[in-house]
Every structure is written in structure tokens, then in C-alpha cells.
Protein backbone atom coordinates (compact mmCIF):
# COMPACT_ATOMS: atom_id res chain seq x y z
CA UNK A 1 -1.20 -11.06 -1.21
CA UNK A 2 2.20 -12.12 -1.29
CA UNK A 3 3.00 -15.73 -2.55
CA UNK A 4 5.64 -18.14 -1.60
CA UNK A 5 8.19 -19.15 -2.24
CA UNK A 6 8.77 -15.79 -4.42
CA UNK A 7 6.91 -13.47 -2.43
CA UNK A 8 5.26 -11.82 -5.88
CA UNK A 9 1.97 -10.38 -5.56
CA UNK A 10 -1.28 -11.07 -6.62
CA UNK A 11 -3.32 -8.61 -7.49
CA UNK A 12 -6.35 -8.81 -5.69
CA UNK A 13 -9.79 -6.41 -6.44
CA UNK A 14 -10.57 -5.34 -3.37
CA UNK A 15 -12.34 -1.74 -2.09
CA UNK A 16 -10.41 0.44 -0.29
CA UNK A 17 -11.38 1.60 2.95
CA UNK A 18 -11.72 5.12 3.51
CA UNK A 19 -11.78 6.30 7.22
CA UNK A 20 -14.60 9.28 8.02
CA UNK A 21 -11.42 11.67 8.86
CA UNK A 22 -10.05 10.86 5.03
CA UNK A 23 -13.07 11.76 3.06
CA UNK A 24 -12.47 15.84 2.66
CA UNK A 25 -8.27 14.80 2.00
CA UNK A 26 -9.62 12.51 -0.73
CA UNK A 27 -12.64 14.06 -2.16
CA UNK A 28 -10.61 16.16 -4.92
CA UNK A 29 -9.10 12.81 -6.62
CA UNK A 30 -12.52 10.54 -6.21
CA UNK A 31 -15.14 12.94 -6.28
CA UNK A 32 -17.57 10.31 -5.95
CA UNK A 33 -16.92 9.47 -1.85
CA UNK A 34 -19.26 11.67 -0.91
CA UNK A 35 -22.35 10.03 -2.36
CA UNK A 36 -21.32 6.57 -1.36
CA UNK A 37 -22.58 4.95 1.65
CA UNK A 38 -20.98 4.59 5.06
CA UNK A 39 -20.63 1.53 6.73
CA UNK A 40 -19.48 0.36 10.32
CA UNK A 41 -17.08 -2.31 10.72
CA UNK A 42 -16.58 -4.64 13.42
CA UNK A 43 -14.08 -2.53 15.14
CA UNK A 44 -17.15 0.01 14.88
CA UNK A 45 -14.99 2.50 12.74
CA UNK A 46 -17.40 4.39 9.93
CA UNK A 47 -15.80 3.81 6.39
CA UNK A 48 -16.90 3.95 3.31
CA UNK A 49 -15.76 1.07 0.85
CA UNK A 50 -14.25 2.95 -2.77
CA UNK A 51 -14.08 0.22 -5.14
CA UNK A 52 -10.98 0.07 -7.44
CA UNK A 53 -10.98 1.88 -10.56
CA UNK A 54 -11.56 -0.13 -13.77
CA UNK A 55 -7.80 0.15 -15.42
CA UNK A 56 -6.87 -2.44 -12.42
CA UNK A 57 -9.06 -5.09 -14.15
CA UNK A 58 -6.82 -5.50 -16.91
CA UNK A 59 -4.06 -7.48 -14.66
CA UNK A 60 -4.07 -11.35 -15.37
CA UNK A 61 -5.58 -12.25 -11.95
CA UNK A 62 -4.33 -16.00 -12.36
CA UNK A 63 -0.45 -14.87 -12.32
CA UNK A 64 1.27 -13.25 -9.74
CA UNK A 65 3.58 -10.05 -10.72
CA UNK A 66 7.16 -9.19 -8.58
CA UNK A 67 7.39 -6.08 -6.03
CA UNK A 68 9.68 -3.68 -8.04
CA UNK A 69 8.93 -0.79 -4.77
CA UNK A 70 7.88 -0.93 -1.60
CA UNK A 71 6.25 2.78 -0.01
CA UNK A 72 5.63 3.48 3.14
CA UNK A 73 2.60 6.74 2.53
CA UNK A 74 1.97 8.66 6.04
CA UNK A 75 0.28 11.58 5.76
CA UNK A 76 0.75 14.33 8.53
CA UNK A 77 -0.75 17.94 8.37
CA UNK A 78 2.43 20.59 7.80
CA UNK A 79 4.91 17.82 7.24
CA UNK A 80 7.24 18.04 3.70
CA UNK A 81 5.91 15.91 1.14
CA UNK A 82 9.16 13.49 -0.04
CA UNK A 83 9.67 10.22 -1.13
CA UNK A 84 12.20 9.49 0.04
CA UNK A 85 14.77 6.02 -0.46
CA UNK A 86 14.85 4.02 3.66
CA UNK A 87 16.96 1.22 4.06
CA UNK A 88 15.86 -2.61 3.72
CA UNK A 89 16.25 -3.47 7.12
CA UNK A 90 14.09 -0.26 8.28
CA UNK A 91 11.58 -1.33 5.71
CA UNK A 92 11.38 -5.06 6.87
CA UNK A 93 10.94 -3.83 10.66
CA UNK A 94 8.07 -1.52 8.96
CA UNK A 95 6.10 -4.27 7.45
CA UNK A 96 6.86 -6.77 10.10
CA UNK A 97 5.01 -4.39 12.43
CA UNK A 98 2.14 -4.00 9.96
CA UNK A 99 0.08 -6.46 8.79
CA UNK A 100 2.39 -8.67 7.10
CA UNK A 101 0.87 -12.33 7.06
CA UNK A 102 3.74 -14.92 7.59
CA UNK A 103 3.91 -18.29 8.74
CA UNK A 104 3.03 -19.06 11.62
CA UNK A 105 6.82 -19.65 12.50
CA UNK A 106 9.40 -17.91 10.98
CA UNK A 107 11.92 -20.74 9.51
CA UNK A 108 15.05 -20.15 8.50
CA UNK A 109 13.63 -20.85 5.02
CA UNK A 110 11.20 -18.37 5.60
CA UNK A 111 13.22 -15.06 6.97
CA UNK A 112 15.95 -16.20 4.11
CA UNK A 113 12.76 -15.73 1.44
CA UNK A 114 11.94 -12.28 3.39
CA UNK A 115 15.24 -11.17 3.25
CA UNK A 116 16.43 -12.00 -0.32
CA UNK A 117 12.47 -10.67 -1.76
CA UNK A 118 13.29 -7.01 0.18
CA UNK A 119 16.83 -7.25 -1.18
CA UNK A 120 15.25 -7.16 -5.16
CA UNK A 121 12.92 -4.05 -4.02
CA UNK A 122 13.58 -0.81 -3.75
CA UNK A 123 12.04 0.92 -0.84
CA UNK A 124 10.64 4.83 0.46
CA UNK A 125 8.51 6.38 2.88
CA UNK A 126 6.36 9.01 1.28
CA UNK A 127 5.93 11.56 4.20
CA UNK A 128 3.56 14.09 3.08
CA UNK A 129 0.75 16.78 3.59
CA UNK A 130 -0.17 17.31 -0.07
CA UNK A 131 -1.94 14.50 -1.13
CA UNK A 132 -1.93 15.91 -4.87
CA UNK A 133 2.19 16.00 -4.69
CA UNK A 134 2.83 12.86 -3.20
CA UNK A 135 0.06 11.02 -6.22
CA UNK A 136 2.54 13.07 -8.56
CA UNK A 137 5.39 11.56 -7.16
CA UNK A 138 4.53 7.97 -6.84
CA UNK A 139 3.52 8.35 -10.42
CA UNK A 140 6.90 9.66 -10.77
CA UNK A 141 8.45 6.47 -9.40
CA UNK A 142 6.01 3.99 -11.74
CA UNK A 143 7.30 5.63 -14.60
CA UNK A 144 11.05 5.17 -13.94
């Protein structure tokens, strides 16, 4: 989703998908899970595909847009719900161990694009156990 030499993103309309053990956490914000159908991926995991919600249509899908933030959302039973500012060279090892499609290589050219794109973002991890807080604060952080 990220395009070089930039590294802006384009916005792609793709489902989201919702693991069995997320359904009950996510149920109050998209009450419509529950009558959706379950499906079972390759890796035989049950999910159920929630489509994106029709305000994320009106992006230009022939342009790409730049990353203003980069958030790192793990949610955890009991933990503090924060977000939190991280450093750019904890949030490059982050997506580096994620799935973050790069060359095949990395060129010099290539971590020099990395580094200077992470250097114009700001970055967070969003820690949290309230799933209503931490939508409140990332809305928070859009607004800004």
C-alpha cells in the first residue's frame, strides 16, 4: 500500500478481517458482525470479512495520500489505554517485523527512502483494553 519512491499510501477498499476471539470486543461499534458469515482461511483461522464503511469511498483511489501517523493498536485485557508518542527507530523495527512489503533487497536507496518517509511521520503505540477509549483517542489524533 505504500508507493515508491515517496512511500504515500494508497488507499485501498479492502474488508477487514475480524478474528472469532474479536467479535464480542467489536460488536458494540459494528453491530452488524454478528449476522455476517464466517469464513475459513487458508491458515484455517475462522474470520469474518467487515467490509469498509462507505465514507472511505470518497478518497480519489487514482492518487496516493502521505502518512501524517503511524499507530501501533495492541489490545491487552487490564492494560491502560494510551497513545502514546515511540521513537522512529522503535517504530521502523515494529513494521520491519510486520508485514512491511519491501524490495526484495534493501538498497541503500531503499533504507534511505524508509528512513527519511518515518522521519516526516509521527508515530504511537495505542496500548489499550477499552476499545471505546482508544477509537476516542485516535479520533483525537485525526483531528489535530
Amino acid at each position: 500500500m505504500l508507493e515508491e519512491p515517496d512511500l504515500e499510501v494508497r488507499p485501498v477498499p479492502i474488508s477487514l478481517s475480524v478474528k472469532s476471539g474479536a467479535l464480542d470486543l467489536l460488536a458494540p461499534l459494528f453491530p452488524e458482525l454478528g449476522s455476517l458469515a464466517r469464513h475459513v482461511r487458508e491458515d484455517f483461522e475462522t474470520v469474518t470479512y467487515l467490509n469498509p464503511p462507505s465514507a472511505s469511498f470518497r478518497y480519489d483511489w487514482n492518487r496516493t495520500y502521505p502518512v501524517g501517523w503511524i499507530v501501533f493498536p495492541r489490545y491487552s485485557p487490564g492494560v491502560s489505554t494510551a497513545l502514546r508518542p515511540i521513537g522512529k527507530a522503535e517504530a521502523l523495527r515494529r513494521l520491519m517485523s510486520e508485514n512491511l512489503g519491501v524490495a526484495a533487497s534493501l538498497t541503500k536507496r531503499n533504507v534511505r527512502n524508509l528512513v527519511e518517509w518515518i522521519q516526516r511521520s509521527e508515530c504511537y503505540e495505542l496500548p489499550n483494553s477499552s476499545l471505546q477509549l482508544a477509537v476516542q483517542l485516535a479520533a483525537e489524533l485525526l483531528k489535530a
